[in-house]
N, C-alpha and C. Protein backbone atom coordinates (compact mmCIF):
# COMPACT_ATOMS: atom_id res chain seq x y z
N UNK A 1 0.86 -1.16 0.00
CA UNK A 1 0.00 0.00 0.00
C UNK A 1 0.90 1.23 0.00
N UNK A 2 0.68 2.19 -0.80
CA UNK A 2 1.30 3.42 -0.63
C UNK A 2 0.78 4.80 -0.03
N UNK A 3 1.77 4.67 1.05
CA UNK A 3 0.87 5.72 2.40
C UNK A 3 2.39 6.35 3.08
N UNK A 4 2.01 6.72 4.41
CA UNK A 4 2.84 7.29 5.02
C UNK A 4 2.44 7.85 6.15
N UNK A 5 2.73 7.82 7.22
CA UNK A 5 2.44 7.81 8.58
C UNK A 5 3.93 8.17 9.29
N UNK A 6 4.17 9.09 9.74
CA UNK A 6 5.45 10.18 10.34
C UNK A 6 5.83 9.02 11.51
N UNK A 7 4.87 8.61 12.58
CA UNK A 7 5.13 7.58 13.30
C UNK A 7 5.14 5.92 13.80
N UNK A 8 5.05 6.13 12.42
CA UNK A 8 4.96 4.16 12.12
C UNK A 8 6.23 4.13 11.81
N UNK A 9 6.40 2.90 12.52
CA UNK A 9 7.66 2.03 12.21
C UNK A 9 7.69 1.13 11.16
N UNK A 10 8.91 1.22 10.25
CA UNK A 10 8.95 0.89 9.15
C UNK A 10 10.31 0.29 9.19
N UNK A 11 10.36 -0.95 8.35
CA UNK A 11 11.41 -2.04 7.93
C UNK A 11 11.53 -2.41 6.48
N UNK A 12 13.04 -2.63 5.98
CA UNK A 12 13.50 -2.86 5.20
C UNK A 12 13.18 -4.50 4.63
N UNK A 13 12.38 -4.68 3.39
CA UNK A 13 12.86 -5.68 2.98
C UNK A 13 13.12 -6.46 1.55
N UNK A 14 13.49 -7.10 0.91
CA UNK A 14 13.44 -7.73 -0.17
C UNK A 14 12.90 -8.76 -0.92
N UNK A 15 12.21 -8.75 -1.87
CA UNK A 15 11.45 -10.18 -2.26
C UNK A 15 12.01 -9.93 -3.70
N UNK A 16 12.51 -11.24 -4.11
CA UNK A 16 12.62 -11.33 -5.42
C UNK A 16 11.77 -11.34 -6.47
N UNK A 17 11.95 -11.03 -7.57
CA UNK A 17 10.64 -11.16 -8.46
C UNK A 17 11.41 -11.62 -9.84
N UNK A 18 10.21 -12.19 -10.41
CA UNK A 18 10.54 -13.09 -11.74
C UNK A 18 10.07 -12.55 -13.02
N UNK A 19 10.75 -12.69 -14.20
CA UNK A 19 9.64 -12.65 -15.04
C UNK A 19 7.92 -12.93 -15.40
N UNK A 20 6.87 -12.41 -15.85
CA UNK A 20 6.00 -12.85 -15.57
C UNK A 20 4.88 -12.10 -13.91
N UNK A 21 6.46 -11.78 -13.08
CA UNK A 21 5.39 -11.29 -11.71
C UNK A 21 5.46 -9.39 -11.89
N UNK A 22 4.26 -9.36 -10.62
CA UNK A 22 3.58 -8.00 -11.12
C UNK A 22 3.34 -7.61 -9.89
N UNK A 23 3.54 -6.54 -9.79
CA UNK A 23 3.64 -5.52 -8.08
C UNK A 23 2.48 -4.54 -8.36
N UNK A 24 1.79 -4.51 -7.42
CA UNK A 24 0.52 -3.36 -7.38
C UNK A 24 0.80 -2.68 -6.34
N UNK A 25 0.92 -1.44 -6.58
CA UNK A 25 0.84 -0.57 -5.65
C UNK A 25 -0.35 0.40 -5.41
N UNK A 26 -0.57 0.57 -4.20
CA UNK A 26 -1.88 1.08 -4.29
C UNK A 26 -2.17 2.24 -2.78
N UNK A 27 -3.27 3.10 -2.69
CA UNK A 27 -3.52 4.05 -1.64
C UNK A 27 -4.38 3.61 -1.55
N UNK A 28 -5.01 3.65 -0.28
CA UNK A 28 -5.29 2.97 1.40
C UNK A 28 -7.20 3.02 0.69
N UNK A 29 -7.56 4.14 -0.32
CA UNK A 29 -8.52 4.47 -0.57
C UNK A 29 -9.46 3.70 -1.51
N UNK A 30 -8.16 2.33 -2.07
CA UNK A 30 -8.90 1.19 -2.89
C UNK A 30 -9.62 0.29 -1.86
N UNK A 31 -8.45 0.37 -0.77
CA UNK A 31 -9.61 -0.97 -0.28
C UNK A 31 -10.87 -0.31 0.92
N UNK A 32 -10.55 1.11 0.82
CA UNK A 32 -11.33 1.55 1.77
C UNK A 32 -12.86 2.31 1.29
N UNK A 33 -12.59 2.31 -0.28
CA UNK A 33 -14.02 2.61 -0.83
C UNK A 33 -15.31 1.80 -0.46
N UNK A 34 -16.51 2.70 -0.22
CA UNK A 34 -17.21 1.87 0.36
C UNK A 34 -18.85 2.27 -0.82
N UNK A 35 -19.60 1.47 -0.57
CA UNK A 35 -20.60 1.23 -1.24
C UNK A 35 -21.97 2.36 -0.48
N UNK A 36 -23.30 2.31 -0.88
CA UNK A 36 -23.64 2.96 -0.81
C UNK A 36 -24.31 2.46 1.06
N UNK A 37 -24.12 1.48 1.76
CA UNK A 37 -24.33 0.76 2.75
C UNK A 37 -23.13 0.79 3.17
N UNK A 38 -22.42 1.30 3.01
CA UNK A 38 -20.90 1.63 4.04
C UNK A 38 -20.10 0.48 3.82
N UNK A 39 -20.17 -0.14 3.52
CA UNK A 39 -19.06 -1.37 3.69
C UNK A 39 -18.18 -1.06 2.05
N UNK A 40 -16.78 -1.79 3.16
CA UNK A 40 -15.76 -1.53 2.19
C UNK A 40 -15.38 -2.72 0.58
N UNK A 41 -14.49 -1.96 -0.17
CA UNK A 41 -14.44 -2.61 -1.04
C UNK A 41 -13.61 -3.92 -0.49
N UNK A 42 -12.49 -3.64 0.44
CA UNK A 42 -11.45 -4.75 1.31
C UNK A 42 -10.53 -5.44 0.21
N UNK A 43 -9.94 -5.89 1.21
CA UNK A 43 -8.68 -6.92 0.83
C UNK A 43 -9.29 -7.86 0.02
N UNK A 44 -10.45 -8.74 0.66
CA UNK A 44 -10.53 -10.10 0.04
C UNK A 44 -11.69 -9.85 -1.32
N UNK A 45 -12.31 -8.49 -1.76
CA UNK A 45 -12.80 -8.33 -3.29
C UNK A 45 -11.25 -7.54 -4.28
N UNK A 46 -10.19 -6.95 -3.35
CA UNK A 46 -9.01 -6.66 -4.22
C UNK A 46 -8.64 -8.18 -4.61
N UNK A 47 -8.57 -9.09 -3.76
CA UNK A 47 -8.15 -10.45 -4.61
C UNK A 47 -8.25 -11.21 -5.29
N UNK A 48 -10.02 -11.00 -5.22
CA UNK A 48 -10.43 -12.09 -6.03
C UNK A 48 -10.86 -11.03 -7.40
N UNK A 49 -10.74 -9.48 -7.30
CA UNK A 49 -10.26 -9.42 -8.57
C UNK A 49 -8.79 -9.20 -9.61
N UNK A 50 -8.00 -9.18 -8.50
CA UNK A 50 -6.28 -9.78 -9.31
C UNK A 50 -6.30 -11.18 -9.58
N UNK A 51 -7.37 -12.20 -8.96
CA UNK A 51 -6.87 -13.20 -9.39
C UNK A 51 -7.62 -13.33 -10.22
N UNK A 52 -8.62 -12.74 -11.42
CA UNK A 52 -9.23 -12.52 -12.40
C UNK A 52 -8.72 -12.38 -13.32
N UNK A 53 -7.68 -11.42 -13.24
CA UNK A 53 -6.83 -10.59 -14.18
C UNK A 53 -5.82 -11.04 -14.07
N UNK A 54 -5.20 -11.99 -13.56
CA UNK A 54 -3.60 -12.48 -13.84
C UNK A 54 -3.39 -12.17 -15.53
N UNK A 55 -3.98 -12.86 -16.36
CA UNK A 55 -3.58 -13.34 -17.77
C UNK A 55 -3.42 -11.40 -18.79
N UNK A 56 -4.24 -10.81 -18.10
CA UNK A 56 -4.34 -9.74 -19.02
C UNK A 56 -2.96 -8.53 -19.02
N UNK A 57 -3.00 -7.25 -19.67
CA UNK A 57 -1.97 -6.99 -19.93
C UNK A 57 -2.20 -5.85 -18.94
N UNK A 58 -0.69 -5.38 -18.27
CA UNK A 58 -1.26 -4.12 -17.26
C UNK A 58 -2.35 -3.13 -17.51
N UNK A 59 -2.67 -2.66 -18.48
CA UNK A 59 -3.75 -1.59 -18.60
C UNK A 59 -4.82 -2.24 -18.59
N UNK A 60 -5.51 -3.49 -19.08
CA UNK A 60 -6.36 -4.39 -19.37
C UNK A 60 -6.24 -4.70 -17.66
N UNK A 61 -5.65 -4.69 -16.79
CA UNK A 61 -5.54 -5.18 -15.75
C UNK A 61 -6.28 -3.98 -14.74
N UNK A 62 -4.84 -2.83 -15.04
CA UNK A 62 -5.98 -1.57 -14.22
C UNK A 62 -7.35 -1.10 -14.54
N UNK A 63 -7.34 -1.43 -15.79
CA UNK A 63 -9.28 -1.21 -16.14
C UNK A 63 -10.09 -1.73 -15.54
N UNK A 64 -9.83 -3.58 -15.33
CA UNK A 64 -10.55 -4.85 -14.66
C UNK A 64 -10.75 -4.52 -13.42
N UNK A 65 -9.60 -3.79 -12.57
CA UNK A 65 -9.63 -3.18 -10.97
C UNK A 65 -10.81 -2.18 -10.98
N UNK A 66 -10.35 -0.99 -11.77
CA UNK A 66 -11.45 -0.06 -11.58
C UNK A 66 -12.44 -0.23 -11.61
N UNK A 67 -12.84 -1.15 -12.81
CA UNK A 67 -14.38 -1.31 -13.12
C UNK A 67 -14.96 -2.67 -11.99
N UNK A 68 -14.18 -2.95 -11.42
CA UNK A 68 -14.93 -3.98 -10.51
C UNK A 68 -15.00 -2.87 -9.00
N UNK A 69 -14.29 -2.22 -9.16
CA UNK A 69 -14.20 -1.26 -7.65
C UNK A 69 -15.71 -0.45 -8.34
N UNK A 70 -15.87 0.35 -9.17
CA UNK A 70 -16.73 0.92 -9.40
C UNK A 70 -18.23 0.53 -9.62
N UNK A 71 -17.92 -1.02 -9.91
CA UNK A 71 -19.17 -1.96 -10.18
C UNK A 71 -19.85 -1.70 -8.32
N UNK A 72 -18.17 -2.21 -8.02
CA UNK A 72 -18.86 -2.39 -6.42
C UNK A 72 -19.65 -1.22 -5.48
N UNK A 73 -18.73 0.13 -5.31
CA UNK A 73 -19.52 1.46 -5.26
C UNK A 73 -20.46 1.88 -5.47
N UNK A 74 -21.67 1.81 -6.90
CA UNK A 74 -22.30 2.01 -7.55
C UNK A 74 -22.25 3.35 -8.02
N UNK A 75 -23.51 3.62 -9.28
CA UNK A 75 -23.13 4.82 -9.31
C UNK A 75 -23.41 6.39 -9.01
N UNK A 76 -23.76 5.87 -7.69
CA UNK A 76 -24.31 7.27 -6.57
C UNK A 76 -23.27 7.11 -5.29
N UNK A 77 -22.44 6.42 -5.43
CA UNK A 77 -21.71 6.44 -3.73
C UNK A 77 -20.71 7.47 -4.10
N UNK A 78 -20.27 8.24 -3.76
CA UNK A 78 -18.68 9.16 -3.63
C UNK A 78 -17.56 8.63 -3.34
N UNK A 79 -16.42 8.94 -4.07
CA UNK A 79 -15.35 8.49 -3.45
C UNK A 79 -15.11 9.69 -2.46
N UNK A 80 -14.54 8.92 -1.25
CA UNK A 80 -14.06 9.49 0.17
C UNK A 80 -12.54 9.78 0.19
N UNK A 81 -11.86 9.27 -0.74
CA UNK A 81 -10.10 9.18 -0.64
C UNK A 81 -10.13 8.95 -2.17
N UNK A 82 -8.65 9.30 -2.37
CA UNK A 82 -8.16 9.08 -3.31
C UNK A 82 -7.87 7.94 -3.62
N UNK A 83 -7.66 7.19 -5.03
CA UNK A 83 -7.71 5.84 -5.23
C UNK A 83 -6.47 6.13 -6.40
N UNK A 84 -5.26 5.69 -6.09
CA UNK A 84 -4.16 5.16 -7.28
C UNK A 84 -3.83 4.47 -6.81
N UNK A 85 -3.42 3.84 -8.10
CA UNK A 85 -3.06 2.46 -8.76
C UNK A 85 -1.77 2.38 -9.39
N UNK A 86 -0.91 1.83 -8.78
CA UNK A 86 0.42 1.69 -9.67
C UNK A 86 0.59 0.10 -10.15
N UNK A 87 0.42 -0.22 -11.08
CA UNK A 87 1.29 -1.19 -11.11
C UNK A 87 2.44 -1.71 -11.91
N UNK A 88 3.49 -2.96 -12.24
CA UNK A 88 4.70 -2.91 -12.38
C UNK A 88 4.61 -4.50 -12.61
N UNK A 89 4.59 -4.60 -14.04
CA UNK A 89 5.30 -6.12 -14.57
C UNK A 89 6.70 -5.99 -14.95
N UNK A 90 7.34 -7.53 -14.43
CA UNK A 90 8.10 -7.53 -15.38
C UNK A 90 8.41 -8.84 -15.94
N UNK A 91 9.29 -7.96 -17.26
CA UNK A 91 9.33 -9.05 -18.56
C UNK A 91 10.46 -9.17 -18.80
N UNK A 92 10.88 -10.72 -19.47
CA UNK A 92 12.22 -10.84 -19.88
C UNK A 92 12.64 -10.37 -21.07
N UNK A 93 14.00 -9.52 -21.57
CA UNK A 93 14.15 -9.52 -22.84
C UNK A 93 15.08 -9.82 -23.43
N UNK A 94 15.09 -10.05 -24.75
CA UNK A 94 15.92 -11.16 -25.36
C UNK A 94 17.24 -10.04 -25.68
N UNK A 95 18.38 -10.25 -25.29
CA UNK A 95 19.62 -9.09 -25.25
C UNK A 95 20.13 -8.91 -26.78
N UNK A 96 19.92 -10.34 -27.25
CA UNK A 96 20.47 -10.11 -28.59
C UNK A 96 19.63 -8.94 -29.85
N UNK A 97 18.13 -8.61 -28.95
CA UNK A 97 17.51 -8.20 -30.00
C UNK A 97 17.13 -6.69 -29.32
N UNK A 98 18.68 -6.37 -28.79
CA UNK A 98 18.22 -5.19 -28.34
C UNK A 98 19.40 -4.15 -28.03
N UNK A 99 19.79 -3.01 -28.32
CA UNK A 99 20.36 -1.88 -28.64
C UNK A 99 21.66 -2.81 -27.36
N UNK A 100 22.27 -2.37 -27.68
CA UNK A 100 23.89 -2.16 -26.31
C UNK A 100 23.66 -1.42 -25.09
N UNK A 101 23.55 -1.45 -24.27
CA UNK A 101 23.24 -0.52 -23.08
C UNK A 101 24.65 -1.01 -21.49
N UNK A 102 24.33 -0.22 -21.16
CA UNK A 102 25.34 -0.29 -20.43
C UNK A 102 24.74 -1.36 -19.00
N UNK A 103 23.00 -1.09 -18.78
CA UNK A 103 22.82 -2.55 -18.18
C UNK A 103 22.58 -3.96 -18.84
N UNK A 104 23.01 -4.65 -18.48
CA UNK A 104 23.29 -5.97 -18.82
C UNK A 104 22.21 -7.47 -18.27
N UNK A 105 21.46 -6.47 -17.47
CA UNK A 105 20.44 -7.61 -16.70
C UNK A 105 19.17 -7.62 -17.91
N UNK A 106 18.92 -8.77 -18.31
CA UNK A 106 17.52 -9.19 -19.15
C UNK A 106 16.55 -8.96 -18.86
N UNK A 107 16.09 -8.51 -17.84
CA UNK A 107 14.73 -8.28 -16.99
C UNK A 107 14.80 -6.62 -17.17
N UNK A 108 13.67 -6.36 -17.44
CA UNK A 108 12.88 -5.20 -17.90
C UNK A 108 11.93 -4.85 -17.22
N UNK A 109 11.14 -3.75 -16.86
CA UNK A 109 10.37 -3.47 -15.82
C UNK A 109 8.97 -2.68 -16.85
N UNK A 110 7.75 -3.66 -17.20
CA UNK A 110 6.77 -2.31 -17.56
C UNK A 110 5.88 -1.51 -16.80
N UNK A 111 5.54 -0.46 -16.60
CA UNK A 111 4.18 -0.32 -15.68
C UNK A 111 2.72 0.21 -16.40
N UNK A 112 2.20 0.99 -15.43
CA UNK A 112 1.00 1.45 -16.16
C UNK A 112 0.66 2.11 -14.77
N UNK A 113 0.20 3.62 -14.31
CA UNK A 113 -0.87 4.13 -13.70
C UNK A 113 -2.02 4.45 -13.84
N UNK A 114 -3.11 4.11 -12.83
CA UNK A 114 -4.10 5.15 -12.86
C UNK A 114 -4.66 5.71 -11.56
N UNK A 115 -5.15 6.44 -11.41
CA UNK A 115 -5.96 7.55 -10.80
C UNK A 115 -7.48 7.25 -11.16
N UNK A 116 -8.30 6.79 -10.01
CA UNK A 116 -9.99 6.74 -10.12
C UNK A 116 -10.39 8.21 -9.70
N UNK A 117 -11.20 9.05 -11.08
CA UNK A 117 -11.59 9.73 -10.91
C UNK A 117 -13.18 10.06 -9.86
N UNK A 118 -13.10 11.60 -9.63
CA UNK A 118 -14.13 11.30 -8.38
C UNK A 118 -15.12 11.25 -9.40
């Protein structure tokens, strides 16, 4: 989640990632959108719509988010917070079929943002 809090304690860490995997980043306001009965969009409807969208391509992916967040909202509830969306595939690329560069690692990073408008 991308936030920030002056007095939270915060730790360093690392997870590897592969070709194929995909990092979402997101503000506190996706899973906290709520419907017109107050209840939130949550963790467990963010999952079961990434695990919808594995196969599609990042933008095809952030569309699938929005429009299921917005399905869920309807279309008289307000957004209360801001809602972005970062996310970040990455892909392998083939070195031979690609300019000289001074990095040398095959792995490539694509993303895609969006911003749910109010």
């Amino acid at each position: 989640m991308l936030a920030f809090t002056p007095d939270a304690p915060y730790s360093t860490a690392s997870v590897p990632l592969n070709p194929g995997d995909r990092l979402l980043l997101y503000t506190d306001g996706l899973i906290e959108t709520a419907d017109l009965r107050g209840v939130f969009f949550g963790d467990a409807r963010l999952f079961e719509s990434l695990r919808k969208t594995a196969g599609l391509d990042l933008p095809a992916f952030l569309a699938h988010l929005i429009g299921d967040l917005n399905a869920w909202r309807g279309p008289n509830a307000p957004l209360t917070d801001d809602v972005t969306l970062v996310a970040i595939g990455l892909r392998t690329v083939d070195p031979a079929n690609q300019a000289t560069t001074a990095d040398t690692n095959p792995r490539t990073a694509s993303g895609a943002c969006s911003q749910v408008a109010r």
